[in-house]
C-alpha atoms as a PDB file:
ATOM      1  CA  UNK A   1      12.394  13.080  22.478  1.00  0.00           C
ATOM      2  CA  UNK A   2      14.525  12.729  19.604  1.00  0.00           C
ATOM      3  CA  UNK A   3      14.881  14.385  16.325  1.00  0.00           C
ATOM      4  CA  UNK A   4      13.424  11.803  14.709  1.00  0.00           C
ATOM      5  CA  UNK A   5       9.963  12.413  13.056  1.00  0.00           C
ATOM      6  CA  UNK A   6       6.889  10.039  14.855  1.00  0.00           C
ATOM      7  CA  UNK A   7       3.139   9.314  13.254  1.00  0.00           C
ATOM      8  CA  UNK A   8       0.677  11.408  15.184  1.00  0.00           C
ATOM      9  CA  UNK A   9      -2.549   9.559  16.512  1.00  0.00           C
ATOM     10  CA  UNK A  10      -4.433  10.954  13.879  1.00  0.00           C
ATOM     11  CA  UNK A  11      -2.716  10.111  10.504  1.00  0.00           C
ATOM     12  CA  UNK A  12      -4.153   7.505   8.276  1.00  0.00           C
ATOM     13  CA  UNK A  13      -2.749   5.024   6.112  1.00  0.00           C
ATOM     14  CA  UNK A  14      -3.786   5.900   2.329  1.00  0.00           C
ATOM     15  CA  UNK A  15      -3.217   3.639  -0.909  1.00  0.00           C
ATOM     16  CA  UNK A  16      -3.649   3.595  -4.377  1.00  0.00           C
ATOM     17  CA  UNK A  17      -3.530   0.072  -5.178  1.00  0.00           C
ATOM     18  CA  UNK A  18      -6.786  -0.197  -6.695  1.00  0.00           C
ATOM     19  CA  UNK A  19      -6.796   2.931  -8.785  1.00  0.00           C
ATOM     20  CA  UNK A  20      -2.717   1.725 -10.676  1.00  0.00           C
ATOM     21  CA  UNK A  21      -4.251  -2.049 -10.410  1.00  0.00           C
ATOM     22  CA  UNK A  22      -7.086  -0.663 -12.751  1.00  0.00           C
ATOM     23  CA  UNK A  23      -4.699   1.095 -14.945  1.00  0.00           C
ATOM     24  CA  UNK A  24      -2.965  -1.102 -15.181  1.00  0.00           C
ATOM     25  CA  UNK A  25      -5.582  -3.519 -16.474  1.00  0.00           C
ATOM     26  CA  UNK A  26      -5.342  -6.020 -13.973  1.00  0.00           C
ATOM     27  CA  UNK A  27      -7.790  -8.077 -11.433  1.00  0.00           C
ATOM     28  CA  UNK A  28      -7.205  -8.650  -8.271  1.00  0.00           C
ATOM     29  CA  UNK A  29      -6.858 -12.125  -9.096  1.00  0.00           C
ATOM     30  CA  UNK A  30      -4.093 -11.333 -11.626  1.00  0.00           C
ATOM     31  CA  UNK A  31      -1.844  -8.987  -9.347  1.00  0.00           C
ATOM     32  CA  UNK A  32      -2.119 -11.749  -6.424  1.00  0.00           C
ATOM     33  CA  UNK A  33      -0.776 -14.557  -8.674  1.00  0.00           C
ATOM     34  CA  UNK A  34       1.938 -11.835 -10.101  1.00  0.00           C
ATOM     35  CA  UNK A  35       3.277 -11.665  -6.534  1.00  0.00           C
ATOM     36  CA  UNK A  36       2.353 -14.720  -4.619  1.00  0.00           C
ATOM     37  CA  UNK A  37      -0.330 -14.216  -2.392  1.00  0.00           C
ATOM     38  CA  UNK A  38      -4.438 -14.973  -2.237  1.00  0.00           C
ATOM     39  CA  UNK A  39      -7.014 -12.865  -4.181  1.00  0.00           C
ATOM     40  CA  UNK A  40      -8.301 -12.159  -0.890  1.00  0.00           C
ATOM     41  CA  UNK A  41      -5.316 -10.532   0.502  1.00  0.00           C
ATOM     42  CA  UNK A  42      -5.476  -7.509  -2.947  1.00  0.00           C
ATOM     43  CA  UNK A  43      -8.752  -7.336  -1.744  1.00  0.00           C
ATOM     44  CA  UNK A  44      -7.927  -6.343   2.099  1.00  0.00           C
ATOM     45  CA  UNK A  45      -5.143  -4.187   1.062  1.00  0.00           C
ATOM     46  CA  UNK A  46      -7.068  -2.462  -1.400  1.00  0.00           C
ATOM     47  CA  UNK A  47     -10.142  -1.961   1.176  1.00  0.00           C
ATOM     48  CA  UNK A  48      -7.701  -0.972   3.778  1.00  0.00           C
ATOM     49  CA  UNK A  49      -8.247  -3.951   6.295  1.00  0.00           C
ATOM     50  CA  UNK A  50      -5.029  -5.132   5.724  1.00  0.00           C
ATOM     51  CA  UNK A  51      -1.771  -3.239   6.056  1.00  0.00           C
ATOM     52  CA  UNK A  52       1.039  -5.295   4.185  1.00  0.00           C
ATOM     53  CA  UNK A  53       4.556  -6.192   5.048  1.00  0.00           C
ATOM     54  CA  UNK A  54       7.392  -4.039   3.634  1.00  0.00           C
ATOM     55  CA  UNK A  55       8.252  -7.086   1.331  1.00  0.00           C
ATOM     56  CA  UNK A  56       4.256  -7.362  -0.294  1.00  0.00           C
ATOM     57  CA  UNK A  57       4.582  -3.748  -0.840  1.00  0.00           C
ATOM     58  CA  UNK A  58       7.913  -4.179  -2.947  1.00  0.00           C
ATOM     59  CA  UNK A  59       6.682  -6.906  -4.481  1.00  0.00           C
ATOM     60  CA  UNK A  60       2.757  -4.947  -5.104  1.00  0.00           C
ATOM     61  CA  UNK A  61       5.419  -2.343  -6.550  1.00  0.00           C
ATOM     62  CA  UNK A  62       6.919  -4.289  -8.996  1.00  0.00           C
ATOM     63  CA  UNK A  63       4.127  -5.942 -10.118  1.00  0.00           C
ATOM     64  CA  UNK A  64       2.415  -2.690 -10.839  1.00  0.00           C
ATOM     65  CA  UNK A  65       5.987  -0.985 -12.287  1.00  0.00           C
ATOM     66  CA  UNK A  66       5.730   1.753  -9.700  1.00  0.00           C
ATOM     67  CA  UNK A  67       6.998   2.596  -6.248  1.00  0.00           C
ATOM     68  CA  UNK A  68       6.247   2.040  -2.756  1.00  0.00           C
ATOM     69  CA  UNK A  69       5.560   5.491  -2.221  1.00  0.00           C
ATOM     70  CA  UNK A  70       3.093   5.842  -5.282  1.00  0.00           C
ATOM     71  CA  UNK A  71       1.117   3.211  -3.869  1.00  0.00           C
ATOM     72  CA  UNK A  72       1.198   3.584  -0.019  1.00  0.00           C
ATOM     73  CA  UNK A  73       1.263   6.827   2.126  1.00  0.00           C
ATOM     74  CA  UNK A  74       0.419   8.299   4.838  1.00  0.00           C
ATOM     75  CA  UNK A  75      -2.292  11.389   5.224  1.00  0.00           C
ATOM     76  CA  UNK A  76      -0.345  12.966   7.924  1.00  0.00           C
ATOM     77  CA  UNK A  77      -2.522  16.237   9.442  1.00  0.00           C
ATOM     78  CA  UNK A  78       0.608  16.949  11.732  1.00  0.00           C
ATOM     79  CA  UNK A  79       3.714  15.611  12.516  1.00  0.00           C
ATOM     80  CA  UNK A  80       4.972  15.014  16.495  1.00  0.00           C
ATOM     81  CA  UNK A  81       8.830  15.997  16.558  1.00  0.00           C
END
């Protein structure tokens, strides 16, 4: 195996999008218009049911004046090398 670092089985994708949406002083319904797509898509992101495409999370980035990584991570218990 190489160098490179791999997600382990047991990681989990984590977000923030609701908690900076909120701070932000936004609905869902205001954030999807900001960057194009349904109410219903915040909604899965937010809930976790949906993980979204590199380009929705720029775009969920600029929206919200943040970055990527404040928004989306990954709860990593261990790392496979």
């Amino acid at each position: 195996m190489s160098t490179r670092q791999m997600l382990a089985a047991d990681d989990r994708f984590q977000n923030q999008l609701k908690a900076i949406r909120t701070s932000r002083g936004l609905t869902q319904a205001a954030l999807a218009e900001q960057v194009g797509v349904s109410r219903k898509t915040v909604n899965t992101v937010e809930n976790g049911i949906f993980v979204p495409s590199v380009l929705l999370a720029l775009r969920l980035a600029r929206a919200l004046d943040t970055t990527v990584e404040a928004i989306f991570g990954v709860d990593s218990p261990s790392m496979v090398q």
